[in-house]
Protein backbone atom coordinates (compact mmCIF):
# COMPACT_ATOMS: atom_id res chain seq x y z
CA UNK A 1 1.35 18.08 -12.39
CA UNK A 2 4.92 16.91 -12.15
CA UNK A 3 4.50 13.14 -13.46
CA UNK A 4 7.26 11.22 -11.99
CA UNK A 5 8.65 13.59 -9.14
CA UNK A 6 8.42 12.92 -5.70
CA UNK A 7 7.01 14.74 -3.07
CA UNK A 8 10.41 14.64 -1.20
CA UNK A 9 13.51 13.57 -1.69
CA UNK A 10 14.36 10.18 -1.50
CA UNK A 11 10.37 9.19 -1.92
CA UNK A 12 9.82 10.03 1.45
CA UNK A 13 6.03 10.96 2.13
CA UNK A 14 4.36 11.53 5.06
CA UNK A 15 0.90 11.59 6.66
CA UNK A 16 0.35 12.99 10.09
CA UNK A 17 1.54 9.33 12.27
CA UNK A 18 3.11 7.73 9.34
CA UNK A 19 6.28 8.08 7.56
CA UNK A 20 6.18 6.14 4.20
CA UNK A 21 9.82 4.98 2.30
CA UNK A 22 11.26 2.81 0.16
CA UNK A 23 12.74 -0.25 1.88
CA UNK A 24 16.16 -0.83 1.92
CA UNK A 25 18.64 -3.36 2.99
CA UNK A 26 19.04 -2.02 6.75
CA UNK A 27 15.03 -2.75 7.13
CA UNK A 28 16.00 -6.36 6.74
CA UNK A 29 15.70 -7.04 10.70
CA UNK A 30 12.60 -4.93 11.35
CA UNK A 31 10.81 -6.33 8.34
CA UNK A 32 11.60 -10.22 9.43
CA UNK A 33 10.44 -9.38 12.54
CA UNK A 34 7.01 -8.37 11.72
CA UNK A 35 6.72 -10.55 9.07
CA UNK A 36 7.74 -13.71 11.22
CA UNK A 37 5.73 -12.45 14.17
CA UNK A 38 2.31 -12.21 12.42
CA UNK A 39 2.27 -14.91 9.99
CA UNK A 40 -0.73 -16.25 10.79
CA UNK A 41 -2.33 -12.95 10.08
CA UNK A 42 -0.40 -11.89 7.20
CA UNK A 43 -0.26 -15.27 4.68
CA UNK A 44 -3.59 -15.92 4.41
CA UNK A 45 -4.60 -13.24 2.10
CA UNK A 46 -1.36 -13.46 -0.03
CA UNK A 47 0.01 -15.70 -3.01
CA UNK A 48 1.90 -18.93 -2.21
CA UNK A 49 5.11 -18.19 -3.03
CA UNK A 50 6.24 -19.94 -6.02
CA UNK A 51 7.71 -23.95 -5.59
CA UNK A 52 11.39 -23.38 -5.32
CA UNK A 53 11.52 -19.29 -5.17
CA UNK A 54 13.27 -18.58 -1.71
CA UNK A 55 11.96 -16.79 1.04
CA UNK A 56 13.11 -13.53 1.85
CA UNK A 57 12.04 -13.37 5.78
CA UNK A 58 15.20 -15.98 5.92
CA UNK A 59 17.83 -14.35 3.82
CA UNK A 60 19.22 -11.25 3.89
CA UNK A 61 20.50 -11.23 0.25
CA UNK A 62 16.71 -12.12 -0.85
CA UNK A 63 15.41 -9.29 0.66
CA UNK A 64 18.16 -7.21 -0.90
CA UNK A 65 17.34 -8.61 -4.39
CA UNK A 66 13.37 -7.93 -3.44
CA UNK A 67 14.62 -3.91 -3.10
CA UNK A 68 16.36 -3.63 -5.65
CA UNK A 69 13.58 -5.24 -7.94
CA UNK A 70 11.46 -2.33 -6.28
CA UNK A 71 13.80 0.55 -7.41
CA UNK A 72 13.95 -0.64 -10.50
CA UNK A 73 10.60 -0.58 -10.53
CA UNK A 74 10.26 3.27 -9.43
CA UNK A 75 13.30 3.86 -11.58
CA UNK A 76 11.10 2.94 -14.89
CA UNK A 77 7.62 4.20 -13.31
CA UNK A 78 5.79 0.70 -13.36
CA UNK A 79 5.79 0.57 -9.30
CA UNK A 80 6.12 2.30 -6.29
CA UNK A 81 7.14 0.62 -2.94
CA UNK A 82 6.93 1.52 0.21
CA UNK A 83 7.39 0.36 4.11
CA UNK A 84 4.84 2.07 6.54
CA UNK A 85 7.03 3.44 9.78
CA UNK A 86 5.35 5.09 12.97
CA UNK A 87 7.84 7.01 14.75
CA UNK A 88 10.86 5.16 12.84
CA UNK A 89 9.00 1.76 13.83
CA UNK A 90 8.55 -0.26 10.71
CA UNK A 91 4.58 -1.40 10.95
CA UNK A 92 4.11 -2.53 7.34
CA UNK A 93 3.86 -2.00 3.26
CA UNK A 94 2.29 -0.36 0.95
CA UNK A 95 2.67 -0.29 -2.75
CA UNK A 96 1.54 1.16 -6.18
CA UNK A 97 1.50 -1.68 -8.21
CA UNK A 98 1.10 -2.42 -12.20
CA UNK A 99 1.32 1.55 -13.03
CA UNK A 100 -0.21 1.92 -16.81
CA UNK A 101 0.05 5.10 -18.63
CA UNK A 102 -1.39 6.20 -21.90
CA UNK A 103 -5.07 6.20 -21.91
CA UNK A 104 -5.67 4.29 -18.57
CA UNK A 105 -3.35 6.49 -16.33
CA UNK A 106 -4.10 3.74 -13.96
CA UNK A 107 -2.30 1.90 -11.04
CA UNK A 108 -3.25 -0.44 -8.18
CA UNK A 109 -2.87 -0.10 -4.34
CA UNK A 110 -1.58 -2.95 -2.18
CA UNK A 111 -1.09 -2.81 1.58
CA UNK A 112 -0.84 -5.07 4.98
CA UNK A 113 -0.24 -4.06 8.66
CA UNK A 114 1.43 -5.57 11.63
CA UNK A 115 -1.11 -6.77 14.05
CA UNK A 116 0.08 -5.64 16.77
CA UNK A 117 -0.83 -2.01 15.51
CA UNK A 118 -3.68 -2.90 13.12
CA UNK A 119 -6.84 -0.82 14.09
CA UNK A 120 -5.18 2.26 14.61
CA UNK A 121 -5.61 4.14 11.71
CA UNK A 122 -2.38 3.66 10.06
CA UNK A 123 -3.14 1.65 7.39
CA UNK A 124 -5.63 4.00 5.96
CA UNK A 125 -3.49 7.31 6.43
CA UNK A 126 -1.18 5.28 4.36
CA UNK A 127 -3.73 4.98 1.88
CA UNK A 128 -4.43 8.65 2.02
CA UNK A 129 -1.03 9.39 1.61
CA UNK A 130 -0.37 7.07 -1.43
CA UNK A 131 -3.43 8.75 -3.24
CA UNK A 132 -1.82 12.01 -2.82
CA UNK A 133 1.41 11.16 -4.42
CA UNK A 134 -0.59 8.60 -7.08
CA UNK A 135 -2.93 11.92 -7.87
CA UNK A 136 -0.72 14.90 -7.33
CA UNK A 137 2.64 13.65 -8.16
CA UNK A 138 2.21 10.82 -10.80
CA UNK A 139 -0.50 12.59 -12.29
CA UNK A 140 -2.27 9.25 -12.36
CA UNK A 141 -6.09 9.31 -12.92
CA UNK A 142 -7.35 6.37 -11.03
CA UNK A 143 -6.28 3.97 -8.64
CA UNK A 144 -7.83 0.45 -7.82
CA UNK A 145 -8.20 -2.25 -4.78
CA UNK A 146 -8.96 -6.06 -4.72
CA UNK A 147 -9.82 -7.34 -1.52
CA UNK A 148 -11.25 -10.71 -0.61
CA UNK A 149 -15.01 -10.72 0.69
CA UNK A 150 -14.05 -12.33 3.96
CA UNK A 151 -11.40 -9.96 4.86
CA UNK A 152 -13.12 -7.19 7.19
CA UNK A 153 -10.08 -5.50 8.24
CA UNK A 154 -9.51 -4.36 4.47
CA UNK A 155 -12.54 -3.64 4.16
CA UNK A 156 -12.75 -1.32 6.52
CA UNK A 157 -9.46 0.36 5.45
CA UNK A 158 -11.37 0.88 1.85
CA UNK A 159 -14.59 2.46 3.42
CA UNK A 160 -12.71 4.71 6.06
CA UNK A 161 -11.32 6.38 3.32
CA UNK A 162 -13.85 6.27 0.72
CA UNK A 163 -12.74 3.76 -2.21
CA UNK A 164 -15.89 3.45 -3.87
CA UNK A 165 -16.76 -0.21 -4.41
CA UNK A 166 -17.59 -1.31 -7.59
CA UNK A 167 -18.53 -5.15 -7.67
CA UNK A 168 -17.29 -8.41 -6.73
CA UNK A 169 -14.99 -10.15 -9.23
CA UNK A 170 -15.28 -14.16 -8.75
CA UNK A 171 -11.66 -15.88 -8.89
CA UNK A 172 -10.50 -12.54 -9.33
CA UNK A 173 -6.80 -14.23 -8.17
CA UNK A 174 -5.21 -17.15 -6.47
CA UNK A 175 -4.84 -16.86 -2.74
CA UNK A 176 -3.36 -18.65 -0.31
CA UNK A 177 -3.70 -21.65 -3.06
CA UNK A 178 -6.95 -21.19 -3.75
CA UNK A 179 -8.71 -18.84 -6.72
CA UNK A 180 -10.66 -16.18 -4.69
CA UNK A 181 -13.40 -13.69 -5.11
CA UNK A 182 -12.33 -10.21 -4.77
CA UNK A 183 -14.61 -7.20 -4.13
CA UNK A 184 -13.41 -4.44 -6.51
CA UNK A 185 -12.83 -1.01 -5.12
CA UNK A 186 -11.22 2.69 -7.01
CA UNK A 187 -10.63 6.11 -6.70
CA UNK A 188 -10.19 8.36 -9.17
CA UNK A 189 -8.87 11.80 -10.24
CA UNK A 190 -11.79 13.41 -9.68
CA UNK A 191 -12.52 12.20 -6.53
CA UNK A 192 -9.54 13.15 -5.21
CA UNK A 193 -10.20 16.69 -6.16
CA UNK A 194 -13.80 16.19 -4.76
CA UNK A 195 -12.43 15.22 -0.97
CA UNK A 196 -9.16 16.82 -1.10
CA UNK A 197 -9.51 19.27 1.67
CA UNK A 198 -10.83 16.37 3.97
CA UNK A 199 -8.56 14.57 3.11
CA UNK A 200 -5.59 16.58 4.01
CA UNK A 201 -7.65 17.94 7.36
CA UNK A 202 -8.35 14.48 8.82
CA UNK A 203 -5.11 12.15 7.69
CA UNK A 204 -2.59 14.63 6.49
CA UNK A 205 -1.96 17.78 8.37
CA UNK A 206 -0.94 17.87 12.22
CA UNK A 207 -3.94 18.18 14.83
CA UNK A 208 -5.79 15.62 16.80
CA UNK A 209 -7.18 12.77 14.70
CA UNK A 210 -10.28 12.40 13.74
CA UNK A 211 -10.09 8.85 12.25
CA UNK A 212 -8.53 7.14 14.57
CA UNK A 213 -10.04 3.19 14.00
């Protein structure tokens, strides 16, 4: 294991569609974009931002605050960001979130997609791809989802790659404004090791693919 080293240089993974890397500064227009664009899909299933904290889809110096908080965060191991891109097209994020080491070796995966791509197969290649790095880079030994009951599209990201689903936690976190149930899933270490080679043939390595919703 070589805790702490990326894959690549600069943190820059890839899956067989998707290219995953750290935002930076010159994402700013992409990233508005998107985010703008599918609002109504994207805010429902996040936080309300806090009364008075500004909004980074509007300011260009917010969002460069927001990546520098994120390298700070890979800098000291706690987090690892990252924006999705299909053939240098920015489609979304995903992130390793709340990374705990001594006896929990534990971190949690966050993601969301643009809709105008969602069902494609991205978003769980991305998944794939974080695992691989969480597992064979961080030398982390399990990794965990929340995602509300109502949101299928999740859901389906979590199945298609085989999170294992281990009960629904009620008010699990606040929403959108409201305190919401979340349905638990992980992956672990072992796992991983388990599904490797399937892994790698069906999200990872070039060839036609076989997981394509």
């Amino acid at each position: 294991m070589s805790w702490g080293v990326p894959r690549s240089s600069g943190l820059e993974l890839a899956g067989r569609r998707v290219v995953l890397r750290p935002l930076a500064v010159a994402d700013f227009e992409a990233w508005r974009e998107v985010r703008h664009r599918a609002r109504e899909w994207l805010v429902k299933w996040e936080p309300k931002p806090l009364p008075g904290q500004p909004d980074a889809t509007y300011d260009r110096r917010v969002f460069a605050a927001r990546c520098g908080a994120r390298e700070r965060e890979r800098q000291l191991g706690t987090g690892y960001g990252f924006g999705v891109f299909v053939r240098s097209r920015f489609v979304g994020e995903i992130n390793l979130s709340s990374v705990q080491r001594g006896p929990f070796q534990n971190a949690y995966i966050g993601y969301w997609i643009d809709e105008a791509v969602a069902g494609q197969g991205y978003t769980p290649e991305a998944v794939v791809v974080v695992c691989r790095f969480a597992f064979e880079d961080l030398g982390l030994h399990r990794l965990q989802a929340a995602i509300i009951p109502r949101n299928r599209p999740s859901h389906r990201v979590a199945d298609k790659v085989g999170l294992r689903n281990e009960g629904t936690a009620l008010r699990y976190l606040e929403i959108n404004g409201e305190w919401e149930d979340h349905v638990r899933y992980a992956i672990t270490a072992e796992d991983w090791v388990e599904r490797r080679e399937t892994y790698l043939r069906e999200w990872i390595h070039p060839g036609p693919s076989t997981c394509p919703g």
